[in-house]
N, C-alpha and C. Protein backbone atom coordinates (compact mmCIF):
# COMPACT_ATOMS: atom_id res chain seq x y z
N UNK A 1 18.61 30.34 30.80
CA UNK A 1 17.46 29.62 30.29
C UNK A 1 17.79 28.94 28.96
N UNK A 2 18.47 29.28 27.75
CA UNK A 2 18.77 29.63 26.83
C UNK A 2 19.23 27.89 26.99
N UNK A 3 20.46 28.04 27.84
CA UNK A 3 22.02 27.29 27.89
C UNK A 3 21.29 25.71 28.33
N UNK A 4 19.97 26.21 29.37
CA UNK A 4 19.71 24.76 29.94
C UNK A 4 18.72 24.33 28.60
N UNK A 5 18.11 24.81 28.03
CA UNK A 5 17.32 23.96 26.84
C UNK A 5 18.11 23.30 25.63
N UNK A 6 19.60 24.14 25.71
CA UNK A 6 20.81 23.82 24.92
C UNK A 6 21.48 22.43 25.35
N UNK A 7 21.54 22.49 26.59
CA UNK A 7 21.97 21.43 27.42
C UNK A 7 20.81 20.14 27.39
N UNK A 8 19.76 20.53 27.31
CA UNK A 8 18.92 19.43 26.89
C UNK A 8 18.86 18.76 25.77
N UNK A 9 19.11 18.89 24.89
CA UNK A 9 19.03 18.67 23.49
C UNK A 9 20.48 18.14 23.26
N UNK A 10 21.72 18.51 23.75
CA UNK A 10 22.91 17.87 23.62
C UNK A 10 22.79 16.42 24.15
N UNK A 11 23.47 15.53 23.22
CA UNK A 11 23.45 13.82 24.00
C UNK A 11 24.41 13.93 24.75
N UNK A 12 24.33 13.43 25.81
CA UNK A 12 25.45 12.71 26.84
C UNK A 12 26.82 12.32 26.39
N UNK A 13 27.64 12.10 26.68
CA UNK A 13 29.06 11.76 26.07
C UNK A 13 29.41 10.75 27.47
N UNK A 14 29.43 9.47 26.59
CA UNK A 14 30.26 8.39 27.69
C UNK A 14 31.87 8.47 26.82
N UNK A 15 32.40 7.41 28.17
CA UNK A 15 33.54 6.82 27.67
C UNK A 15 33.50 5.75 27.12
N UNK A 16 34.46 5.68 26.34
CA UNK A 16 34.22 4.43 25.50
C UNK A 16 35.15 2.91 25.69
N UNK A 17 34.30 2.45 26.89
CA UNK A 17 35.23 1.44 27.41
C UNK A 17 33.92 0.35 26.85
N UNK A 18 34.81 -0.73 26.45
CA UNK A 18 34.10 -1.48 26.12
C UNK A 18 33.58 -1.67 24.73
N UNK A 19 32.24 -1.86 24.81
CA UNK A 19 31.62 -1.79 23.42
C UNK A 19 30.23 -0.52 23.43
N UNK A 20 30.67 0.78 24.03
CA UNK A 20 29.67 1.36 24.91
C UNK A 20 29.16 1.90 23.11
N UNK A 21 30.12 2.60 22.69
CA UNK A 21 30.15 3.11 21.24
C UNK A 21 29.52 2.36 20.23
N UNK A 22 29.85 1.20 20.28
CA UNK A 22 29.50 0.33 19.09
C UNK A 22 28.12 0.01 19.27
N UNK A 23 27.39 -0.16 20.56
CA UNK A 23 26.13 -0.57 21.01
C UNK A 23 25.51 0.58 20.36
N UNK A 24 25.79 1.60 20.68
CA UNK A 24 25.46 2.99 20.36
C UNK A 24 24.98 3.42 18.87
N UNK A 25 25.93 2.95 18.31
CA UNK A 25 26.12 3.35 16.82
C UNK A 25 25.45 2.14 16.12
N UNK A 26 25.29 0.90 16.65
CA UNK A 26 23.92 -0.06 16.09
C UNK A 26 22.90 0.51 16.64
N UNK A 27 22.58 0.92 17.51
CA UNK A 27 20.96 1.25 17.58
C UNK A 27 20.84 2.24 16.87
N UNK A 28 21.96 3.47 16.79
CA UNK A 28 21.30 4.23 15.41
C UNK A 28 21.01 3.71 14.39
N UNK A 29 21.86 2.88 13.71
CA UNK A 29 21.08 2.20 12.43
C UNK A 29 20.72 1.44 12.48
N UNK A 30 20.14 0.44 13.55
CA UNK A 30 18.48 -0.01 13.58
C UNK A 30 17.52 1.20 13.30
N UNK A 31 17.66 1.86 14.17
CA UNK A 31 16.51 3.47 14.18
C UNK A 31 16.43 3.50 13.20
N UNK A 32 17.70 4.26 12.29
CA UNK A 32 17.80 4.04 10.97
C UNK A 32 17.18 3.54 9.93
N UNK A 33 17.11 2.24 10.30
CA UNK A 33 16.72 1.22 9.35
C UNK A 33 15.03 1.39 9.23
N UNK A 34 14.57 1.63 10.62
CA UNK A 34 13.29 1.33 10.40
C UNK A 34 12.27 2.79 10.08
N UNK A 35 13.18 3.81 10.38
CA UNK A 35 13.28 5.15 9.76
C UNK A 35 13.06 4.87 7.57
N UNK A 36 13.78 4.50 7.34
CA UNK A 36 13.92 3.79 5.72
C UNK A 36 12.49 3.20 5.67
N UNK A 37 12.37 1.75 6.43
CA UNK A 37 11.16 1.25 6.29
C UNK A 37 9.54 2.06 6.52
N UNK A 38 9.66 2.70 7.08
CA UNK A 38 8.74 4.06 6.81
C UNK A 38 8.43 4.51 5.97
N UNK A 39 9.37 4.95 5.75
CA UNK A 39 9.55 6.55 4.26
C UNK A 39 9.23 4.93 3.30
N UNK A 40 9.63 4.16 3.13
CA UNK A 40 9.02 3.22 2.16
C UNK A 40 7.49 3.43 1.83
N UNK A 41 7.64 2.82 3.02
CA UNK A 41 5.54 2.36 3.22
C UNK A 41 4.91 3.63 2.56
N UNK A 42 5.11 4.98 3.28
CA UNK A 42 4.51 6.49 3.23
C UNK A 42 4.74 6.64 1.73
N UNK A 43 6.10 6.29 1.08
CA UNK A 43 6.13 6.52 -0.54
C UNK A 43 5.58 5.64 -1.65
N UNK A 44 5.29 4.36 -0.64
CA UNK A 44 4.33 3.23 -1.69
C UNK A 44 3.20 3.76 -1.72
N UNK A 45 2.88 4.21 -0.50
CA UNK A 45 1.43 4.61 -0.18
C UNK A 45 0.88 5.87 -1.04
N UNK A 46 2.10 7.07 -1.31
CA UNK A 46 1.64 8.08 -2.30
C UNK A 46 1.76 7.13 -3.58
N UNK A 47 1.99 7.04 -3.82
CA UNK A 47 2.36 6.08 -5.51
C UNK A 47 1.17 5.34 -6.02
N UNK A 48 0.51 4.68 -5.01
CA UNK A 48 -0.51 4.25 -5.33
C UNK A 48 -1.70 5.35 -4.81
N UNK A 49 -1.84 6.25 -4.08
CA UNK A 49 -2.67 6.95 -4.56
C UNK A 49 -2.83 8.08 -5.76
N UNK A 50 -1.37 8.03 -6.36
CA UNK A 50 -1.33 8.52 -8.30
C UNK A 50 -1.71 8.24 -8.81
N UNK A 51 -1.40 6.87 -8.47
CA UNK A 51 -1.77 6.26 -9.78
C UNK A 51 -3.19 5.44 -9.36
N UNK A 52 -3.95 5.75 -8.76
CA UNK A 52 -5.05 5.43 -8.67
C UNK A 52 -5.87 6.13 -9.52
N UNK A 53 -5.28 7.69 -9.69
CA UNK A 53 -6.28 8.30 -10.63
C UNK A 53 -6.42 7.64 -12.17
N UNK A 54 -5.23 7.35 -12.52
CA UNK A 54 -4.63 6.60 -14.03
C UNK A 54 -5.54 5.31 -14.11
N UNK A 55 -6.50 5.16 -15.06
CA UNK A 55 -7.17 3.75 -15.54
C UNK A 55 -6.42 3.50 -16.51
N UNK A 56 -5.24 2.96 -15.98
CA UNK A 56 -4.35 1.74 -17.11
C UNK A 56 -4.80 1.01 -17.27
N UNK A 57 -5.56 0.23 -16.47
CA UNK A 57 -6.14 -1.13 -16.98
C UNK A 57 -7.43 -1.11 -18.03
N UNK A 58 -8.33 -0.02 -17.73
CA UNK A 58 -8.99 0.36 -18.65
C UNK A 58 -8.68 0.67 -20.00
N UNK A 59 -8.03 1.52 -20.26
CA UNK A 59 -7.05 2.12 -21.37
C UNK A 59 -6.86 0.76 -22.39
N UNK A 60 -5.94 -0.30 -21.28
CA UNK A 60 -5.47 -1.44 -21.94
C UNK A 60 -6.79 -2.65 -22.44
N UNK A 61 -7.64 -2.41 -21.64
CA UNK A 61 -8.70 -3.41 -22.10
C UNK A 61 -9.51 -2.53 -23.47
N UNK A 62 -9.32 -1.56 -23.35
CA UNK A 62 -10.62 -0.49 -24.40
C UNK A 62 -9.66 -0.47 -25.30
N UNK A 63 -8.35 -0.55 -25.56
CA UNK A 63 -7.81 -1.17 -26.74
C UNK A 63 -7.88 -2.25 -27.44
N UNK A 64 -7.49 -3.58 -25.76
CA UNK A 64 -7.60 -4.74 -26.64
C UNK A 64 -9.11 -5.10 -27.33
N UNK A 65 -10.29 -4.46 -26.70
CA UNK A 65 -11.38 -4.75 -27.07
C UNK A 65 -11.73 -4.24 -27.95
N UNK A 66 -10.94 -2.78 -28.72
CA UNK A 66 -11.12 -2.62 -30.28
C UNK A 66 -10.48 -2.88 -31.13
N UNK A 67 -9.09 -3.86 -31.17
CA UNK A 67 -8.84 -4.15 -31.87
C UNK A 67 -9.26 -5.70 -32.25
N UNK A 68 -10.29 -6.18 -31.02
CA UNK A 68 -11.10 -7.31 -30.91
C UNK A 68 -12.42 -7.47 -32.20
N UNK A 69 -12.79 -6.77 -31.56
CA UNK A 69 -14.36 -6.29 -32.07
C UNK A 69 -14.68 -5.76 -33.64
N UNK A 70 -15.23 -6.44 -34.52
CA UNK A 70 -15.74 -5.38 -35.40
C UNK A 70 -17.05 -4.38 -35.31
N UNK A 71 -16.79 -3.35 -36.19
CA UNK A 71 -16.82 -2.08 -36.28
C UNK A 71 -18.29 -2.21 -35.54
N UNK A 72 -19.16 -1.45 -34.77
CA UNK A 72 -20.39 -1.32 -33.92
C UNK A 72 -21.67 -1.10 -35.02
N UNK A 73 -22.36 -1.53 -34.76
CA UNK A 73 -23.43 -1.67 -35.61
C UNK A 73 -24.45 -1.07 -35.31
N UNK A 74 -25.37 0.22 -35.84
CA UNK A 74 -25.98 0.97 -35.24
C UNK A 74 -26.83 0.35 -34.12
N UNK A 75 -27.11 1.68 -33.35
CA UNK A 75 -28.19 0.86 -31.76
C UNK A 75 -29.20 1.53 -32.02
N UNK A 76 -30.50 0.68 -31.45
CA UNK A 76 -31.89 1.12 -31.52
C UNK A 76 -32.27 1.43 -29.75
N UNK A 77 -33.16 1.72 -29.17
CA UNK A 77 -33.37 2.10 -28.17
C UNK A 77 -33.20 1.14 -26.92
N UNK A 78 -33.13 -0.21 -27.44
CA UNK A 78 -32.89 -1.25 -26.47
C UNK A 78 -31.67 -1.29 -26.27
N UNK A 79 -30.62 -1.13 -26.90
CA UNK A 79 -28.89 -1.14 -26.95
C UNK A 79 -28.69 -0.27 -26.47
N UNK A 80 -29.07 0.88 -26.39
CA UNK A 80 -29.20 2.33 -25.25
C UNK A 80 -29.42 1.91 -23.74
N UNK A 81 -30.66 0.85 -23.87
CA UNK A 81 -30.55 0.70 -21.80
C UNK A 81 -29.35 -0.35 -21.96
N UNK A 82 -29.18 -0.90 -22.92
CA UNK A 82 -28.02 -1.81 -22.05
C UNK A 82 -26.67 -1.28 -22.17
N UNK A 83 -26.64 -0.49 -22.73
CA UNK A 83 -25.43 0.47 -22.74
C UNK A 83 -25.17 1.21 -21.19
N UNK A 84 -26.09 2.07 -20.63
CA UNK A 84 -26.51 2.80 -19.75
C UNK A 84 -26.36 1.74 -18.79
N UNK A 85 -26.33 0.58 -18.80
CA UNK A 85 -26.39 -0.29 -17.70
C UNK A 85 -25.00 -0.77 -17.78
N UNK A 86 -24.54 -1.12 -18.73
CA UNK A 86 -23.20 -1.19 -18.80
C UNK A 86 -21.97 -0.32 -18.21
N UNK A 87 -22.40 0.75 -18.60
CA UNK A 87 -21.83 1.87 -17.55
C UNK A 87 -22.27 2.21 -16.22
N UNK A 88 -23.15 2.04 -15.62
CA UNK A 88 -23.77 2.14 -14.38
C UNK A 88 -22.85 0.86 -13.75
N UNK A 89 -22.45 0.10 -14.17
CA UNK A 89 -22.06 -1.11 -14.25
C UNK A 89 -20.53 -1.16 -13.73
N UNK A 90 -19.67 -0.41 -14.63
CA UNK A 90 -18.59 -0.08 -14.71
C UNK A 90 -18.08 0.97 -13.69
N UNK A 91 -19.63 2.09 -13.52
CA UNK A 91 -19.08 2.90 -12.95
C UNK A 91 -19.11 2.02 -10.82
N UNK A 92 -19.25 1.47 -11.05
CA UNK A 92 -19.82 0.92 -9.35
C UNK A 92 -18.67 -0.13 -9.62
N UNK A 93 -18.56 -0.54 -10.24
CA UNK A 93 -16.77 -1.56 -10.36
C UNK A 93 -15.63 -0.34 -9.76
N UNK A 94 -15.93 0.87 -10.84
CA UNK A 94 -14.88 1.72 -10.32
C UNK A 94 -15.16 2.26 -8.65
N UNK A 95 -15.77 2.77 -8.38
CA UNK A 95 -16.42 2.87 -7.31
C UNK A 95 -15.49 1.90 -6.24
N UNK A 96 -15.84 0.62 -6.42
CA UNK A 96 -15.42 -0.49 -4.87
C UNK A 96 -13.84 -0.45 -5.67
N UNK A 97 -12.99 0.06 -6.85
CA UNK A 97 -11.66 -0.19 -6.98
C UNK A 97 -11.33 0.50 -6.19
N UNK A 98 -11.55 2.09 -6.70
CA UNK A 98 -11.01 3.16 -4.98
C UNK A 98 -11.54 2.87 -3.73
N UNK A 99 -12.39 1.99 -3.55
CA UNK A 99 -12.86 2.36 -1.95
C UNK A 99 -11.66 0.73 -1.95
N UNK A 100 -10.98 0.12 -2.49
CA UNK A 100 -10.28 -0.80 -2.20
C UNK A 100 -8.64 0.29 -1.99
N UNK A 101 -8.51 0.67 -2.93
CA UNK A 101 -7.37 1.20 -3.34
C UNK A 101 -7.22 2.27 -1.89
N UNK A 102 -8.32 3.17 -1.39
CA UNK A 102 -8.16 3.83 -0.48
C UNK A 102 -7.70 3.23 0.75
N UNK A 103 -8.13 1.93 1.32
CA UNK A 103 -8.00 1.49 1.79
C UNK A 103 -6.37 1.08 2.01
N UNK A 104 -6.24 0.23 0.75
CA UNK A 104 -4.89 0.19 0.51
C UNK A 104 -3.70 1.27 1.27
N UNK A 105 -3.70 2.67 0.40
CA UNK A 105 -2.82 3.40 0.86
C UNK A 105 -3.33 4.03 2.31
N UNK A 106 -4.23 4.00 3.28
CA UNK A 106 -4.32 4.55 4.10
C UNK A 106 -3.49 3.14 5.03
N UNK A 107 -3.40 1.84 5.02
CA UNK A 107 -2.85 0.60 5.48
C UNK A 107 -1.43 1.42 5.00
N UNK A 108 -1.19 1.52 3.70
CA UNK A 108 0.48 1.89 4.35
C UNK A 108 0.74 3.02 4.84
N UNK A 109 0.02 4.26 4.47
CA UNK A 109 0.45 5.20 5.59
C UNK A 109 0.84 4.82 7.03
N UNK A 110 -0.39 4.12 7.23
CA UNK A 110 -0.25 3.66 8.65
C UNK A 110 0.72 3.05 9.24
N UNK A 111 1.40 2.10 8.05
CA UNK A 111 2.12 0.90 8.79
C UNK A 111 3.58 2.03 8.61
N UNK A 112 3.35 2.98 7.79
CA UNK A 112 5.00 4.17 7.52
C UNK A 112 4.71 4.63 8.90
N UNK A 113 3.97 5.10 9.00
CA UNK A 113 3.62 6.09 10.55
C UNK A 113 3.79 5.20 11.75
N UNK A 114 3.34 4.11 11.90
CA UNK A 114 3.56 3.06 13.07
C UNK A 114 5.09 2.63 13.08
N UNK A 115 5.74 2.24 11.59
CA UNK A 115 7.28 2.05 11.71
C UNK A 115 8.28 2.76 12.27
N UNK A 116 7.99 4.00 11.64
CA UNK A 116 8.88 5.76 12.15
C UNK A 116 8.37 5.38 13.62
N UNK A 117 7.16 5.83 14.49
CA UNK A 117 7.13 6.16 15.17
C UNK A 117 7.78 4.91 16.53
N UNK A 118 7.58 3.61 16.11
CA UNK A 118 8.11 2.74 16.51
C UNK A 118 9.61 2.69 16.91
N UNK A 119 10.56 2.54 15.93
CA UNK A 119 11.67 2.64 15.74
C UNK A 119 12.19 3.90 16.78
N UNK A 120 11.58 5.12 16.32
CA UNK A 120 11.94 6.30 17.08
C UNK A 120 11.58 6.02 18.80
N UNK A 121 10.68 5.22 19.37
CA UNK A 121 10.15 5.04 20.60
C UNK A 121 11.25 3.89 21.36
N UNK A 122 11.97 3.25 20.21
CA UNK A 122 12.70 2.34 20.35
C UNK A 122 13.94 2.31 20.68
N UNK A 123 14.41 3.53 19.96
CA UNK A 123 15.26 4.08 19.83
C UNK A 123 15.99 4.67 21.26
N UNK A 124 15.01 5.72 21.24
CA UNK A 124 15.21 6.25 22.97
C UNK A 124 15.17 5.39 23.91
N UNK A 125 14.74 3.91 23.92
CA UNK A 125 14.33 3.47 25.20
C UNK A 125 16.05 2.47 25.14
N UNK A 126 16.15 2.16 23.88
CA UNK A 126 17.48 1.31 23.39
C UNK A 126 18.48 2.17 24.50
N UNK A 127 18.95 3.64 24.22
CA UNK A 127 19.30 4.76 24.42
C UNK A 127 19.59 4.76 26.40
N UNK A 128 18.49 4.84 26.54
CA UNK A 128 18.46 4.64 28.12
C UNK A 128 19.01 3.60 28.49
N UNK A 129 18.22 1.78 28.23
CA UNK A 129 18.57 0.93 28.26
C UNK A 129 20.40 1.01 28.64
N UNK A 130 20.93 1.35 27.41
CA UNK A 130 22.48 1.10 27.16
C UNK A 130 23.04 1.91 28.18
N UNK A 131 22.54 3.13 28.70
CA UNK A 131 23.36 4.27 29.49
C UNK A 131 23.26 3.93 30.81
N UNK A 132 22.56 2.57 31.25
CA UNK A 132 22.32 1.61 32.60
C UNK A 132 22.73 0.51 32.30
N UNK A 133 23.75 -0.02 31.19
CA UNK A 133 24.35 -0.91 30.75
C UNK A 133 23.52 -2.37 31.02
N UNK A 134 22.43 -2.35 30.53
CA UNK A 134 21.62 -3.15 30.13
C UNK A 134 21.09 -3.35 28.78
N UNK A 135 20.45 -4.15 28.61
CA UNK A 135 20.11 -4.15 26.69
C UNK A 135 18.91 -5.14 26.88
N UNK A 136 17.83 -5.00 26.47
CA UNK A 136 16.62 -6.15 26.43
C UNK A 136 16.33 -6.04 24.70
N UNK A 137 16.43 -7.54 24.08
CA UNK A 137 15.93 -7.04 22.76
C UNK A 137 14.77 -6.89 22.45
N UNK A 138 14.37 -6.12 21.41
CA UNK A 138 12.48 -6.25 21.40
C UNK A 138 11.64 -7.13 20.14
N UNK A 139 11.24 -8.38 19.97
CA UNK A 139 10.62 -8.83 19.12
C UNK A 139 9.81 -8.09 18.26
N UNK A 140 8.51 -7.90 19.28
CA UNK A 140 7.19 -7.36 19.24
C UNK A 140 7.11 -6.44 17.97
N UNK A 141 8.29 -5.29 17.81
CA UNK A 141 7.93 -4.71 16.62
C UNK A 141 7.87 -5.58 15.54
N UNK A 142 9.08 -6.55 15.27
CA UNK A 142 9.58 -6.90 14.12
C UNK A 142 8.39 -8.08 13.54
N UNK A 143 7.88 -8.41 14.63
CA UNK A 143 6.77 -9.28 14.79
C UNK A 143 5.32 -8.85 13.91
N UNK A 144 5.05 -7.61 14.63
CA UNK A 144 3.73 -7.07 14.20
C UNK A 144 4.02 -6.27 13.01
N UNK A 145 5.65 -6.06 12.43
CA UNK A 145 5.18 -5.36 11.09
C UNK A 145 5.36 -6.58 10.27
N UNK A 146 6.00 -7.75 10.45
CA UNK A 146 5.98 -8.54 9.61
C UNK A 146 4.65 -9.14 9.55
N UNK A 147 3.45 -9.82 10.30
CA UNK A 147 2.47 -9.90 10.22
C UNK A 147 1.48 -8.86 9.83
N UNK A 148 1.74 -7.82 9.76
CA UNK A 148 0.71 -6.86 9.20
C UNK A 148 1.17 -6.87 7.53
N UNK A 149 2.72 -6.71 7.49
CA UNK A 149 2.94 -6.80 5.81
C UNK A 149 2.16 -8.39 5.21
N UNK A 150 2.00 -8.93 5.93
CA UNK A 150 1.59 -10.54 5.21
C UNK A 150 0.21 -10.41 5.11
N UNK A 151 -0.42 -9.61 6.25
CA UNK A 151 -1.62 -9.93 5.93
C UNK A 151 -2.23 -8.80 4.65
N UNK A 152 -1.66 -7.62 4.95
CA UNK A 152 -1.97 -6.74 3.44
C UNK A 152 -1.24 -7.26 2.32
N UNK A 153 -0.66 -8.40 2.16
CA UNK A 153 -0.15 -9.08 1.01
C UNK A 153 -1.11 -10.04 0.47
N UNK A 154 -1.70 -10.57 2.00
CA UNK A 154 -2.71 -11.28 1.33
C UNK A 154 -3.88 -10.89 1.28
N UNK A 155 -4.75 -9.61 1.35
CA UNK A 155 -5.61 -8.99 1.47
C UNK A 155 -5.62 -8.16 -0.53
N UNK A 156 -4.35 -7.72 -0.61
CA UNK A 156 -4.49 -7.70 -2.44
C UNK A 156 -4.50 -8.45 -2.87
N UNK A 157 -3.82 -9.97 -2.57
CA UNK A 157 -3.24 -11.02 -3.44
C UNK A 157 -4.88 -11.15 -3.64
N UNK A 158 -5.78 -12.00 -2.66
CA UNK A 158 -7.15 -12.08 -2.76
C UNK A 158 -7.95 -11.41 -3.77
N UNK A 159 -7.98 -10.19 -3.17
CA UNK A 159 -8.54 -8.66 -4.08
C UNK A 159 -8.32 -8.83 -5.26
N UNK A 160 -7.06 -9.07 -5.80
CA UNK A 160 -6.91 -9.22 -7.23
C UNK A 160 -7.28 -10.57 -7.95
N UNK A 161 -7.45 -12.22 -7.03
CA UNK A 161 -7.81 -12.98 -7.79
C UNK A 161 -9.03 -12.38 -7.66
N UNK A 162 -9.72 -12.09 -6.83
CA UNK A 162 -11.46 -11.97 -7.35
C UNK A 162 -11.87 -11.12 -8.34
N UNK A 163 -10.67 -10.13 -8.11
CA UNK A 163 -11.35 -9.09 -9.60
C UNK A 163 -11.11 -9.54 -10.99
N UNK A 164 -9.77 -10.44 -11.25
CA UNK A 164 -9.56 -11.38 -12.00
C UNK A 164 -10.63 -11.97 -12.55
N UNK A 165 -10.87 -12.90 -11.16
CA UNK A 165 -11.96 -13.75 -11.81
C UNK A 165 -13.51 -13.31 -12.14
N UNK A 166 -13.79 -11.76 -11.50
CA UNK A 166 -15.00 -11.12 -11.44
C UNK A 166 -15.03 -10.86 -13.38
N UNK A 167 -13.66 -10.08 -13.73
CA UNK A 167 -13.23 -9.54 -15.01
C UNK A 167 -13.68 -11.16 -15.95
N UNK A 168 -13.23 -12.06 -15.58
CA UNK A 168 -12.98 -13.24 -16.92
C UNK A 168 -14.75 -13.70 -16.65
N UNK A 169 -15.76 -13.53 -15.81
CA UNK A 169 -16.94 -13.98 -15.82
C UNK A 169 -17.26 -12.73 -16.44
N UNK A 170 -16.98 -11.89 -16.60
CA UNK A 170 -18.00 -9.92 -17.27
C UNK A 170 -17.82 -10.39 -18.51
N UNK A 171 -15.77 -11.00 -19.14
CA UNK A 171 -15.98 -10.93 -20.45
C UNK A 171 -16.43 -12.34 -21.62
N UNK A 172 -16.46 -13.38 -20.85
CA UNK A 172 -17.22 -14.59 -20.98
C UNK A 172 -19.05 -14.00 -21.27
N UNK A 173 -18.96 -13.61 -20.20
CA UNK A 173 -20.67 -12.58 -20.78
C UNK A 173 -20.61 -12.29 -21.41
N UNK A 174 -20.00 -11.25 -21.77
CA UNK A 174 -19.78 -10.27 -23.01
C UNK A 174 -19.76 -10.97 -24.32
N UNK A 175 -18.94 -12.35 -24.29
CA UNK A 175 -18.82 -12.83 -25.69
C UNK A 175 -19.99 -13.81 -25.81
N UNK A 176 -21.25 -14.44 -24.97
CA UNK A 176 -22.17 -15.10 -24.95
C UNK A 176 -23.02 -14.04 -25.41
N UNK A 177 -23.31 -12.64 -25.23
CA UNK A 177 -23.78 -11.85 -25.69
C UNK A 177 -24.02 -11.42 -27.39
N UNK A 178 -22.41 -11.46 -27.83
CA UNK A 178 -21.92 -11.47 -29.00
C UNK A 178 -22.57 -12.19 -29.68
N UNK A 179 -22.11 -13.24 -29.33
CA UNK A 179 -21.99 -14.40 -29.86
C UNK A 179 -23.79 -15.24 -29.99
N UNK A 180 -25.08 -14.86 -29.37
CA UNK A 180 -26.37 -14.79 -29.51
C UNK A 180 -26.54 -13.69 -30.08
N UNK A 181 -26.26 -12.23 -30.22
CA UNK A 181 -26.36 -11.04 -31.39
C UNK A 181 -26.29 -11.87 -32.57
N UNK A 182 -25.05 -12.20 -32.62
CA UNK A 182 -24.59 -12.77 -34.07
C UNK A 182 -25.37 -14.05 -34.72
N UNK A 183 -26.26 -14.89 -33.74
CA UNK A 183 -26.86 -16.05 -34.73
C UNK A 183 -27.98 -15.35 -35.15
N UNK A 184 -28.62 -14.25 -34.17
CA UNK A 184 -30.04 -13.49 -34.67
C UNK A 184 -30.05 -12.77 -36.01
């Protein structure tokens, strides 16, 4: 029992007439390759859910905006709701960043998990293919991960001009704000 599950798991051994070897030893590193392109995606994909917790960009704006700003000038009860709104404000910005950002890394998990599992499905069939000395090449993968990487390229590229431009209309407010404080 032992010997035949042993025997299963051992690969076949051809002779090596021809280019039987070399066919062989490229489809491993295609497999290979798209094995790599995986573990990519799956490690972009943790990376950005790290650093999703990290508000760098915050950090960097709540600097530049105090070394902007002079010193705060006491608040009376009306500067309190708009404070409170300001943050209610901020906090629902943060809010749709992770439900973007989640999004994000669950797209590359996916496309790590669809690559591996691809490649590996590919692999074996390459495998067979060659051991009936036939070979069909396959587009279709190379196809659909390159169109899926373009379109989540352009799905942030987007994402980020609008938050861009969402950010330069908040702080244009912000200084029309100021800037009517200051003639009163």
């Amino acid at each position: 029992m032992i010997s035949r599950i042993h025997r299963w798991f051992l690969p076949p051994t051809y002779r090596n007439t021809g280019s039987v070897a070399r066919d062989h030893l490229a489809s491993e590193r295609t497999f290979l390759a798209w094995m790599r392109t995986g573990l990519g995606f799956v490690a972009f994909g943790i990376a950005v859910e790290r650093f999703q917790s990290l508000d760098l960009e915050g950090m960097f704006e709540r600097f530049i905006d105090a070394s902007r700003r002079p010193s705060p000038l006491p608040r009376d009860g009306a500067d309190e709701a708009e404070q409170q709104q300001q943050r209610d404000s901020g906090r629902r910005r943060d809010q749709e960043e992770q439900q973007q950002s989640r999004v994000l890394v669950m797209s590359l998990l996916a496309m790590g998990a669809g690559s591996i599992m691809y490649g590996g499905g590919r692999y074996f069939a390459n495998l067979r293919r060659l051991e009936g000395g036939t070979f069909r090449p396959a587009y279709n993968g190379a196809a659909v991960l390159a169109a899926a990487v373009a379109g989540m390229a352009g799905g942030v590229g987007g994402s980020t001009v609008r938050r861009g431009w969402e950010r330069q209309r908040r702080r244009e407010w912000e200084w029309e704000q100021e800037r009517r404080e200051r003639k009163e």
